[in-house]
C-alpha atoms as a PDB file:
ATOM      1  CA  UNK A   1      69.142 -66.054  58.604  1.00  0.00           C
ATOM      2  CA  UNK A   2      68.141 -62.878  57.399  1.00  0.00           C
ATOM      3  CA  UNK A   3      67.416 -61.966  53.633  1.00  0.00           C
ATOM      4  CA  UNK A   4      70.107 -60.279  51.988  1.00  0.00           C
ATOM      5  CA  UNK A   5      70.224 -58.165  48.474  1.00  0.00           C
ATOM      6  CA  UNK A   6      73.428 -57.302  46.791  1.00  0.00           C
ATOM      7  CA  UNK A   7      74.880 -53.628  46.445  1.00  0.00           C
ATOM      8  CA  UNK A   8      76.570 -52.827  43.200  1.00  0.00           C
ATOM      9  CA  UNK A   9      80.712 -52.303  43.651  1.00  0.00           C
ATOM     10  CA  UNK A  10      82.878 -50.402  41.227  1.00  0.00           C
ATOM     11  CA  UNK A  11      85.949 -52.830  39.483  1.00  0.00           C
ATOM     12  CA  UNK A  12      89.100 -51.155  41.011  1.00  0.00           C
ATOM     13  CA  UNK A  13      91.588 -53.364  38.476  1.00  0.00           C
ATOM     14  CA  UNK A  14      90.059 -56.770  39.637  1.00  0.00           C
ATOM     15  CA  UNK A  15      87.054 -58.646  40.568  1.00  0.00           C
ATOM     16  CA  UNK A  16      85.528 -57.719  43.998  1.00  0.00           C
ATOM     17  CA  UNK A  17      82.563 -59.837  45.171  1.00  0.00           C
ATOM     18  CA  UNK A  18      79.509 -57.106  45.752  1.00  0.00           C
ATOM     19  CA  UNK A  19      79.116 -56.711  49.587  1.00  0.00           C
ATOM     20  CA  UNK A  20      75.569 -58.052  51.303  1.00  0.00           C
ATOM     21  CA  UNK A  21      73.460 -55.526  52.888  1.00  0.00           C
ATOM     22  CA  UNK A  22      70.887 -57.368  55.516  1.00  0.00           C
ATOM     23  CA  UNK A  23      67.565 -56.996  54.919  1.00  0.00           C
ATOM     24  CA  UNK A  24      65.778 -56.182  58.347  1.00  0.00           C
ATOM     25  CA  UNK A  25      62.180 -58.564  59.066  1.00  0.00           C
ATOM     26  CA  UNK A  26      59.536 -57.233  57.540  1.00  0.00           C
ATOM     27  CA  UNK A  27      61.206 -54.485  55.093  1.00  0.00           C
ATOM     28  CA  UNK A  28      60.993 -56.707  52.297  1.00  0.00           C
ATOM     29  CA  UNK A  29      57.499 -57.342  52.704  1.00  0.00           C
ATOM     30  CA  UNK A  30      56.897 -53.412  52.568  1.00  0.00           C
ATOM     31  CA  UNK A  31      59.378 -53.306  49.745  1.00  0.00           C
ATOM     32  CA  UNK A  32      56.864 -55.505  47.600  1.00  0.00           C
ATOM     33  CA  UNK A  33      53.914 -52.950  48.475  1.00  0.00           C
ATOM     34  CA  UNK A  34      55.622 -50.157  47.535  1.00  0.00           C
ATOM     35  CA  UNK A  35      56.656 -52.161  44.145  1.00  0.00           C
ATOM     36  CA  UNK A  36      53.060 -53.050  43.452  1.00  0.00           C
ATOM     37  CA  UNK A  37      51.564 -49.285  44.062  1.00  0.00           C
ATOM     38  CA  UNK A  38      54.026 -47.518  42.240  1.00  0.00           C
ATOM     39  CA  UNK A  39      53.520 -50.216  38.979  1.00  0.00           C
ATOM     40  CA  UNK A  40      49.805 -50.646  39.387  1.00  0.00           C
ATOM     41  CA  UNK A  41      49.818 -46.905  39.171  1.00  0.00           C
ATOM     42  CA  UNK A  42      52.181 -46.598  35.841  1.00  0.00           C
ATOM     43  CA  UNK A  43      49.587 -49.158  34.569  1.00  0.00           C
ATOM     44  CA  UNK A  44      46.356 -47.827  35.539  1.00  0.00           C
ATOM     45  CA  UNK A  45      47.283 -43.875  34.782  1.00  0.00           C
ATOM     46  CA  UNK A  46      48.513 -45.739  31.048  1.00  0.00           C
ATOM     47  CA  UNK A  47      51.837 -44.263  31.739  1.00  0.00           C
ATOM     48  CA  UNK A  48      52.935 -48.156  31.061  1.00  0.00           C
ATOM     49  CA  UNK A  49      50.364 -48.454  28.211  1.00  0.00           C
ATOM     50  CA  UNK A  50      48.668 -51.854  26.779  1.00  0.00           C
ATOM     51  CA  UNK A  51      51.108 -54.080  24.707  1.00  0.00           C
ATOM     52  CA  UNK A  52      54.117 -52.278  26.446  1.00  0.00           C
ATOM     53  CA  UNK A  53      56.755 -55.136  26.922  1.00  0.00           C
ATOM     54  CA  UNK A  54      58.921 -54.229  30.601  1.00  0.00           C
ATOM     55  CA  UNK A  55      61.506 -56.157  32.481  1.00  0.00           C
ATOM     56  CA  UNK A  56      61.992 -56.241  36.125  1.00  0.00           C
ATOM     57  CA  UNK A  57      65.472 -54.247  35.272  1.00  0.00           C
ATOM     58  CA  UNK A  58      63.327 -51.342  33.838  1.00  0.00           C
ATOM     59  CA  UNK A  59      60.851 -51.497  36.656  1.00  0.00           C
ATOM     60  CA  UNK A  60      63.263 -51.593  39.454  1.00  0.00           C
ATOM     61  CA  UNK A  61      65.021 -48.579  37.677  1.00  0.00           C
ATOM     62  CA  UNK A  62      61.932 -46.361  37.409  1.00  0.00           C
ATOM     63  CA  UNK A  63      60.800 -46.943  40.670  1.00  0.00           C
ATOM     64  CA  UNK A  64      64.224 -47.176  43.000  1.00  0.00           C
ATOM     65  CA  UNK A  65      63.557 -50.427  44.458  1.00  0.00           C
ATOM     66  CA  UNK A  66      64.931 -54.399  43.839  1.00  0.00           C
ATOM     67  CA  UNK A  67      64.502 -56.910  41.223  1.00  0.00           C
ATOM     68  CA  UNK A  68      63.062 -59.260  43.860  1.00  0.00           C
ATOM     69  CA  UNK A  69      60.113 -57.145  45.028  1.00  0.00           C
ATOM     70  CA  UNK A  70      59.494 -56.058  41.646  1.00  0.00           C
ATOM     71  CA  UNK A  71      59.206 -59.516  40.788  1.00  0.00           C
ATOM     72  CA  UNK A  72      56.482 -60.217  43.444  1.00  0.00           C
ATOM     73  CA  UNK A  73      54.800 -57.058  42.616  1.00  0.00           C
ATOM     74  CA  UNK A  74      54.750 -58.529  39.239  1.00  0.00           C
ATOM     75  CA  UNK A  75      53.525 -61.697  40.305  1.00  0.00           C
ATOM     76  CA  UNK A  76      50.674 -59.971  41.363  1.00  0.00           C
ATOM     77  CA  UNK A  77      49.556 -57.610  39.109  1.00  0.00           C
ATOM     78  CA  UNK A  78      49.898 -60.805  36.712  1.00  0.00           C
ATOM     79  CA  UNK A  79      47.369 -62.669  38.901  1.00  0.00           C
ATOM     80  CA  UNK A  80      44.926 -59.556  38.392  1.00  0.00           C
ATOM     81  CA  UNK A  81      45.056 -59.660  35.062  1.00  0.00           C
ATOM     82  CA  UNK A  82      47.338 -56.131  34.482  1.00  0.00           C
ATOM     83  CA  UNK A  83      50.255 -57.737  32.862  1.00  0.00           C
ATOM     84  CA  UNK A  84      51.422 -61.402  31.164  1.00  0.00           C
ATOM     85  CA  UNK A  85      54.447 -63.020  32.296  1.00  0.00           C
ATOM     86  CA  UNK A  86      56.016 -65.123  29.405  1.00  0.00           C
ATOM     87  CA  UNK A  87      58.821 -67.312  30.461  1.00  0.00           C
ATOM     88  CA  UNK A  88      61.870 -66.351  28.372  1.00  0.00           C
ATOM     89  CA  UNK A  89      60.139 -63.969  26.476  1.00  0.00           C
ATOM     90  CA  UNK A  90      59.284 -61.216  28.609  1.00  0.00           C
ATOM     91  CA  UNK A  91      56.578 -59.295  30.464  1.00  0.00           C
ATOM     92  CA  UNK A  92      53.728 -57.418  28.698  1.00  0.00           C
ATOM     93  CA  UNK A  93      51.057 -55.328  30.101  1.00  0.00           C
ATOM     94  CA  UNK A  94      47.434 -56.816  29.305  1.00  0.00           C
ATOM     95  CA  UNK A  95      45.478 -55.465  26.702  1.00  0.00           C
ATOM     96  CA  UNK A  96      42.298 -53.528  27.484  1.00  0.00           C
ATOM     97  CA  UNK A  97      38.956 -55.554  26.889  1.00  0.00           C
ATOM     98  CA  UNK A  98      35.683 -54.197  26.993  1.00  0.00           C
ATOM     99  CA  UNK A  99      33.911 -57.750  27.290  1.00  0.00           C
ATOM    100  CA  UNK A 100      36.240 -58.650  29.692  1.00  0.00           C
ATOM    101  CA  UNK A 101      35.257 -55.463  31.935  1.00  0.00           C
ATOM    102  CA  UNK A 102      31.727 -56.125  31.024  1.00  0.00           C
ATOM    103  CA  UNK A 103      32.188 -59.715  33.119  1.00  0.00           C
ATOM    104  CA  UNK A 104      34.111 -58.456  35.352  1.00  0.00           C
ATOM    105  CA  UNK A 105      31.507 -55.801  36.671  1.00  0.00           C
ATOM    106  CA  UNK A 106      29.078 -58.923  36.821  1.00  0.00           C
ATOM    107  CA  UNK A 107      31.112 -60.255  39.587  1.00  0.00           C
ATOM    108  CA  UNK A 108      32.031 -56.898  41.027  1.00  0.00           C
ATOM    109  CA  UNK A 109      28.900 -55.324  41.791  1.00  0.00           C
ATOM    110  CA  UNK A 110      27.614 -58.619  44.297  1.00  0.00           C
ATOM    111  CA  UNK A 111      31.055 -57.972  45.908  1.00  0.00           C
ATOM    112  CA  UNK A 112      30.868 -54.180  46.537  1.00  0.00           C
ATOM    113  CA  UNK A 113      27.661 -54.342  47.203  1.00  0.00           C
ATOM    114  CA  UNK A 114      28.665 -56.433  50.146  1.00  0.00           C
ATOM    115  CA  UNK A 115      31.976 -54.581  50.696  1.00  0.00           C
ATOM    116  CA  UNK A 116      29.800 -51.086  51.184  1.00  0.00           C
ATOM    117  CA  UNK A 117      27.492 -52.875  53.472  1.00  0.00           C
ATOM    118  CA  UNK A 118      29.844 -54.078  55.717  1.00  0.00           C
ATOM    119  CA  UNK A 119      31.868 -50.818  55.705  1.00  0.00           C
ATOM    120  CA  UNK A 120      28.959 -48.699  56.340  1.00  0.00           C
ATOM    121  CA  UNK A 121      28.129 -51.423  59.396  1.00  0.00           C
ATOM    122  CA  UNK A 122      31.634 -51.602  60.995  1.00  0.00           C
ATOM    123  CA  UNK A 123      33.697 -48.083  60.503  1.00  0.00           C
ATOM    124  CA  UNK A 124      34.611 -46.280  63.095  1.00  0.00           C
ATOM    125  CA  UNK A 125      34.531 -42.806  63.987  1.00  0.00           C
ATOM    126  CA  UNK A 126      38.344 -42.135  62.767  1.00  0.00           C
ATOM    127  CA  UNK A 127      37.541 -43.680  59.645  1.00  0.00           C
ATOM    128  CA  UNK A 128      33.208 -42.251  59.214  1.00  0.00           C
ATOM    129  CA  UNK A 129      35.722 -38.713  58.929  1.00  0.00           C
ATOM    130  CA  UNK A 130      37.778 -39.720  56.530  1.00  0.00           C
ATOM    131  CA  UNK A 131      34.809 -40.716  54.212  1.00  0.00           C
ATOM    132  CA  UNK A 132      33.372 -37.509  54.749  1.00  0.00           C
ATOM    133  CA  UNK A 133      36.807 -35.675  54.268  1.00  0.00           C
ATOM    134  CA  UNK A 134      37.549 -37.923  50.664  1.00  0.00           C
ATOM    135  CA  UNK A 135      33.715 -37.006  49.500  1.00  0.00           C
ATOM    136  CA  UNK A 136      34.489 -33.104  50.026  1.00  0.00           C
ATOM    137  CA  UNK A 137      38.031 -33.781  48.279  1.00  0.00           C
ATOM    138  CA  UNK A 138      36.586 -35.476  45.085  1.00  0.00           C
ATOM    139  CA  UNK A 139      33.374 -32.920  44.816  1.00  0.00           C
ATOM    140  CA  UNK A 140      36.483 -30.066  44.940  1.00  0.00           C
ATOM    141  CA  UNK A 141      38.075 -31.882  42.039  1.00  0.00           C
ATOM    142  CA  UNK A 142      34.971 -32.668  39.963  1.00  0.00           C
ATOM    143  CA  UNK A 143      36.950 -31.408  36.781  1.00  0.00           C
ATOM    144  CA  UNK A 144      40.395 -33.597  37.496  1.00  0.00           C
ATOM    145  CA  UNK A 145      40.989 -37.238  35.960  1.00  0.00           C
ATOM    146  CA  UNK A 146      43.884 -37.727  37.474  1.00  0.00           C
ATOM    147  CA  UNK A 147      43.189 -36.426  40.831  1.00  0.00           C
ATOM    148  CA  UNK A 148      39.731 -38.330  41.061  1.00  0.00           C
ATOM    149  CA  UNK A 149      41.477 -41.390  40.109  1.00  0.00           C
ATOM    150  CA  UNK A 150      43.843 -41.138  42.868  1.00  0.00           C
ATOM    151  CA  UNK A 151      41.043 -39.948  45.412  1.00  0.00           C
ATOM    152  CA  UNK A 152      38.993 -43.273  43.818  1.00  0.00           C
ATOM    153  CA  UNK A 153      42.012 -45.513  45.178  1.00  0.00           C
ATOM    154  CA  UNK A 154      41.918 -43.715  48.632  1.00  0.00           C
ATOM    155  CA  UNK A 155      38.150 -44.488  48.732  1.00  0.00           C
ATOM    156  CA  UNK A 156      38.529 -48.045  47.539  1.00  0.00           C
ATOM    157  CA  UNK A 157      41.200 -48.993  50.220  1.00  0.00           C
ATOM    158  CA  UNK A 158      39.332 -47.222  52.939  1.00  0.00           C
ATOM    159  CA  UNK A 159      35.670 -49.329  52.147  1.00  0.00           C
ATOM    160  CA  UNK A 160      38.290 -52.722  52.131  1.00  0.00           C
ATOM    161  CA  UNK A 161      39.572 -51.481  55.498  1.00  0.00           C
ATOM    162  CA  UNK A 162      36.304 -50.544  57.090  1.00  0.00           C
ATOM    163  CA  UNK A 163      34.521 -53.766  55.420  1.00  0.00           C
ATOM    164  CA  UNK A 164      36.878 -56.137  57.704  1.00  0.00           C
ATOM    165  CA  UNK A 165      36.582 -59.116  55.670  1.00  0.00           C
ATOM    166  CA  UNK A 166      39.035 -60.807  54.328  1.00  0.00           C
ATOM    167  CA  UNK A 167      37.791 -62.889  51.671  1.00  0.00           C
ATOM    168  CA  UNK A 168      35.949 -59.555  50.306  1.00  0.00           C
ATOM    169  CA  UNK A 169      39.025 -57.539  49.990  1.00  0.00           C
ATOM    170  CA  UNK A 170      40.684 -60.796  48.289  1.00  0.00           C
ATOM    171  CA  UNK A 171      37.837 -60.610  45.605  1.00  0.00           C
ATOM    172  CA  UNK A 172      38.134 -57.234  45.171  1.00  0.00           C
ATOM    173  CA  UNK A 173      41.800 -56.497  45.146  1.00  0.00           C
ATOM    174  CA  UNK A 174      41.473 -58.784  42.042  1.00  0.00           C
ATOM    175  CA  UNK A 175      39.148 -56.613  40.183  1.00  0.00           C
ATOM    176  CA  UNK A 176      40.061 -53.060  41.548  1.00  0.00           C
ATOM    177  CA  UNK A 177      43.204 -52.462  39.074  1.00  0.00           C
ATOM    178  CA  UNK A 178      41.623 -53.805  35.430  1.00  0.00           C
ATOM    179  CA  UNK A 179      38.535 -51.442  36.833  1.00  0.00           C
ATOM    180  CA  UNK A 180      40.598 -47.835  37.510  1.00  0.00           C
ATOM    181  CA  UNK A 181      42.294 -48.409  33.999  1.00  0.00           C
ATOM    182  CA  UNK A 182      39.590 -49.226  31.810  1.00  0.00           C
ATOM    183  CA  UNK A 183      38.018 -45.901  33.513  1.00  0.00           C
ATOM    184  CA  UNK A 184      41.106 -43.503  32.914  1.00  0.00           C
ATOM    185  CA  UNK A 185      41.213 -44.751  30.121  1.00  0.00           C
ATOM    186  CA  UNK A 186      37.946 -43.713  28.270  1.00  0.00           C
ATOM    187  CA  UNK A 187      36.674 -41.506  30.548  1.00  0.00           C
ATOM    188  CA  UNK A 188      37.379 -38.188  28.386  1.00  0.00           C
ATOM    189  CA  UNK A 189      35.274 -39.767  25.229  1.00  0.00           C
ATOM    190  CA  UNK A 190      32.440 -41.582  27.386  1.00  0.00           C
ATOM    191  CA  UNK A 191      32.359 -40.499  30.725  1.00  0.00           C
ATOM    192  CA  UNK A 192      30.271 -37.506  33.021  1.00  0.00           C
ATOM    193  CA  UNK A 193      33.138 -37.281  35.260  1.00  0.00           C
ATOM    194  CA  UNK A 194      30.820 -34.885  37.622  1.00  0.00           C
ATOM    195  CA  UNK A 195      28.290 -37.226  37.290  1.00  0.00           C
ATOM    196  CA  UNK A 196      30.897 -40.397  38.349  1.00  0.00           C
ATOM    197  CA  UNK A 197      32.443 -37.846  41.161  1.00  0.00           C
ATOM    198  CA  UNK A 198      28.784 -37.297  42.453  1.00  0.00           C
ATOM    199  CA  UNK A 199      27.765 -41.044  42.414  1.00  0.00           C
ATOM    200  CA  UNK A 200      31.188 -41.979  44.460  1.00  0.00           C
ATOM    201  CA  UNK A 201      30.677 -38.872  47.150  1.00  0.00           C
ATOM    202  CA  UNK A 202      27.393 -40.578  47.937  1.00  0.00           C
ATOM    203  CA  UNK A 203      28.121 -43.644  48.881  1.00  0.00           C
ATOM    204  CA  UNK A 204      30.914 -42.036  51.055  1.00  0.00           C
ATOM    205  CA  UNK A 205      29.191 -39.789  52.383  1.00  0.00           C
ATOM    206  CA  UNK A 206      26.139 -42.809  53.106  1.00  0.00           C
ATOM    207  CA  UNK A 207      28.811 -45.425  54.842  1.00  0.00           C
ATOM    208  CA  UNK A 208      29.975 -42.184  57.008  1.00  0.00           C
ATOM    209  CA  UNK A 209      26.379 -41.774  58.121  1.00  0.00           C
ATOM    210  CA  UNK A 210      25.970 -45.806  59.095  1.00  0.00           C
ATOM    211  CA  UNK A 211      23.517 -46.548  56.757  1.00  0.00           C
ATOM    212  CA  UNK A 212      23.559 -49.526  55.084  1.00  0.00           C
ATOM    213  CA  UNK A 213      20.326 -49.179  53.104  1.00  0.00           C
ATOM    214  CA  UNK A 214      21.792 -45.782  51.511  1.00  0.00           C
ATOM    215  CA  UNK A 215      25.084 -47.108  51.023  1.00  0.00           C
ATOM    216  CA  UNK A 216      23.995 -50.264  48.830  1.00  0.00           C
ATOM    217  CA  UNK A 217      21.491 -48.298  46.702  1.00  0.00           C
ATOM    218  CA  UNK A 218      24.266 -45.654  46.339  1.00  0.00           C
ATOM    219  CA  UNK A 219      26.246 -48.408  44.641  1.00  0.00           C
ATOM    220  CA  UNK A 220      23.612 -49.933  42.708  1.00  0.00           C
ATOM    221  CA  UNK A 221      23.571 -46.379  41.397  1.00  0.00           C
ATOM    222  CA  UNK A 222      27.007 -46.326  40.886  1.00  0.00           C
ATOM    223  CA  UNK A 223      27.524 -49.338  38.915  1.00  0.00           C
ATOM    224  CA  UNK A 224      24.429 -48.539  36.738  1.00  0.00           C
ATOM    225  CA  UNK A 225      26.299 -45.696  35.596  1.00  0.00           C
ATOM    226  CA  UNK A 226      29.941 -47.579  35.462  1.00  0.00           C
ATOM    227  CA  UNK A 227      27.954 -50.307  32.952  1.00  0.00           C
ATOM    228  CA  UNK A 228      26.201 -48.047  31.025  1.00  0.00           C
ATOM    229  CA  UNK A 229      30.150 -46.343  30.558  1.00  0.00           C
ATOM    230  CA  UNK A 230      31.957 -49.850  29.637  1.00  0.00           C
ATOM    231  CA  UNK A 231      28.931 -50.279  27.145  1.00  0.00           C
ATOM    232  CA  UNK A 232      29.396 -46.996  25.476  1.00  0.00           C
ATOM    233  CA  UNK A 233      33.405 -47.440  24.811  1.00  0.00           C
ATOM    234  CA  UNK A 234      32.275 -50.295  22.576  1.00  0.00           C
ATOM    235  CA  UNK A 235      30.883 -47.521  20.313  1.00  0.00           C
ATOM    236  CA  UNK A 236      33.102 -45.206  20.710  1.00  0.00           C
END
């Protein structure tokens, strides 16, 4: 029997039981994606700053969509370390923590450094162009937190896709969200952001051109510069 999620109904002098729209296969599953981008978003732009306590009913208002995805999209961003679910207390979004970050990069460079590998191995043509297109868009945008930030997320996805492993994109989807917010937010006081554009366009740009070697050094590059950023916050 299909799922079902109840539509509000007005009180017209008496009680009426709300109505039950079906839910068709699959739509709640996309439901839950759109739930998680749109809040992992809010959280890693700091529109839903740290220490911010949020309900589902807030959540489901801002974004337009159900309690019940916004509870799995919750349940998720929870298990990456974004927000902390208290029972009967509420829901908070995580603090930032530099030493945290700094072990977290410990883990994610090994994993990207696979991830780049793989992508630069098995992309395919449709998908070597859309490397090439994201490195033009982020060297146009050089000067544009927000819009490198989103271009970052389009790059991210597309090495996961092109990578086609599995148990890689499960160990970085894990990492990926504390990573983009801990960026936006020092990256005015401690980051080059034509410097971190440049570093990102190159490892596009190397898993468009197949190579593997190019693409891994690229990221050792990369995450050089991303440590040498966490480090500096903690003087900043």
């Amino acid at each position: 029997m299909p799922a079902t999620k109840k539509i509000a109904t007005k009180k017209l002098g008496r009680k009426i039981a709300p109505t039950e729209k079906p839910v068709l296969p699959g739509e709640e599953e996309t439901h839950v994606v759109q739930a998680y981008t749109q809040i992992e978003e809010m959280i890693a732009t700091l529109k839903l700053p740290p220490s911010q306590v949020v309900s589902e009913n807030m959540l489901a208002t801002m974004i337009g969509l159900g309690r019940t995805p916004v509870r799995e999209a919750l349940q998720q961003l929870a298990r990456e370390g974004l927000v902390v679910i208290m029972p009967r207390r509420g829901i908070v979004v995580a603090d930032i923590d530099v030493r945290k970050q700094l072990r977290l990069l410990e883990v994610r460079r090994c994993v990207e450094r696979c991830i780049v590998g793989l992508a630069a191995r098995r992309a395919n043509d449709e998908e070597r162009g859309r490397f090439l297109a994201i490195a033009g868009e982020m060297e146009a945008k050089r000067n544009d937190g927000k819009a490198f930030l989103v271009l970052d997320g389009c790059l991210n996805q597309l090495l996961l896709d092109a990578a086609r492993n599995e148990f890689a994109v499960s160990s970085m989807k894990i990492m990926q969200g504390m990573s983009r917010r801990f960026w936006f937010a020092h990256y005015e006081r401690a980051a080059n952001l034509s410097e971190t554009v440049k570093l990102h366009a190159a490892i596009a740009r190397a898993v468009a051109k197949g190579s593997e070697k190019e693409a891994v050094k690229a990221l050792d590059a990369l995450m050089e510069n991303v440590e040498a950023f966490t480090r500096a916050t903690l003087d900043s």
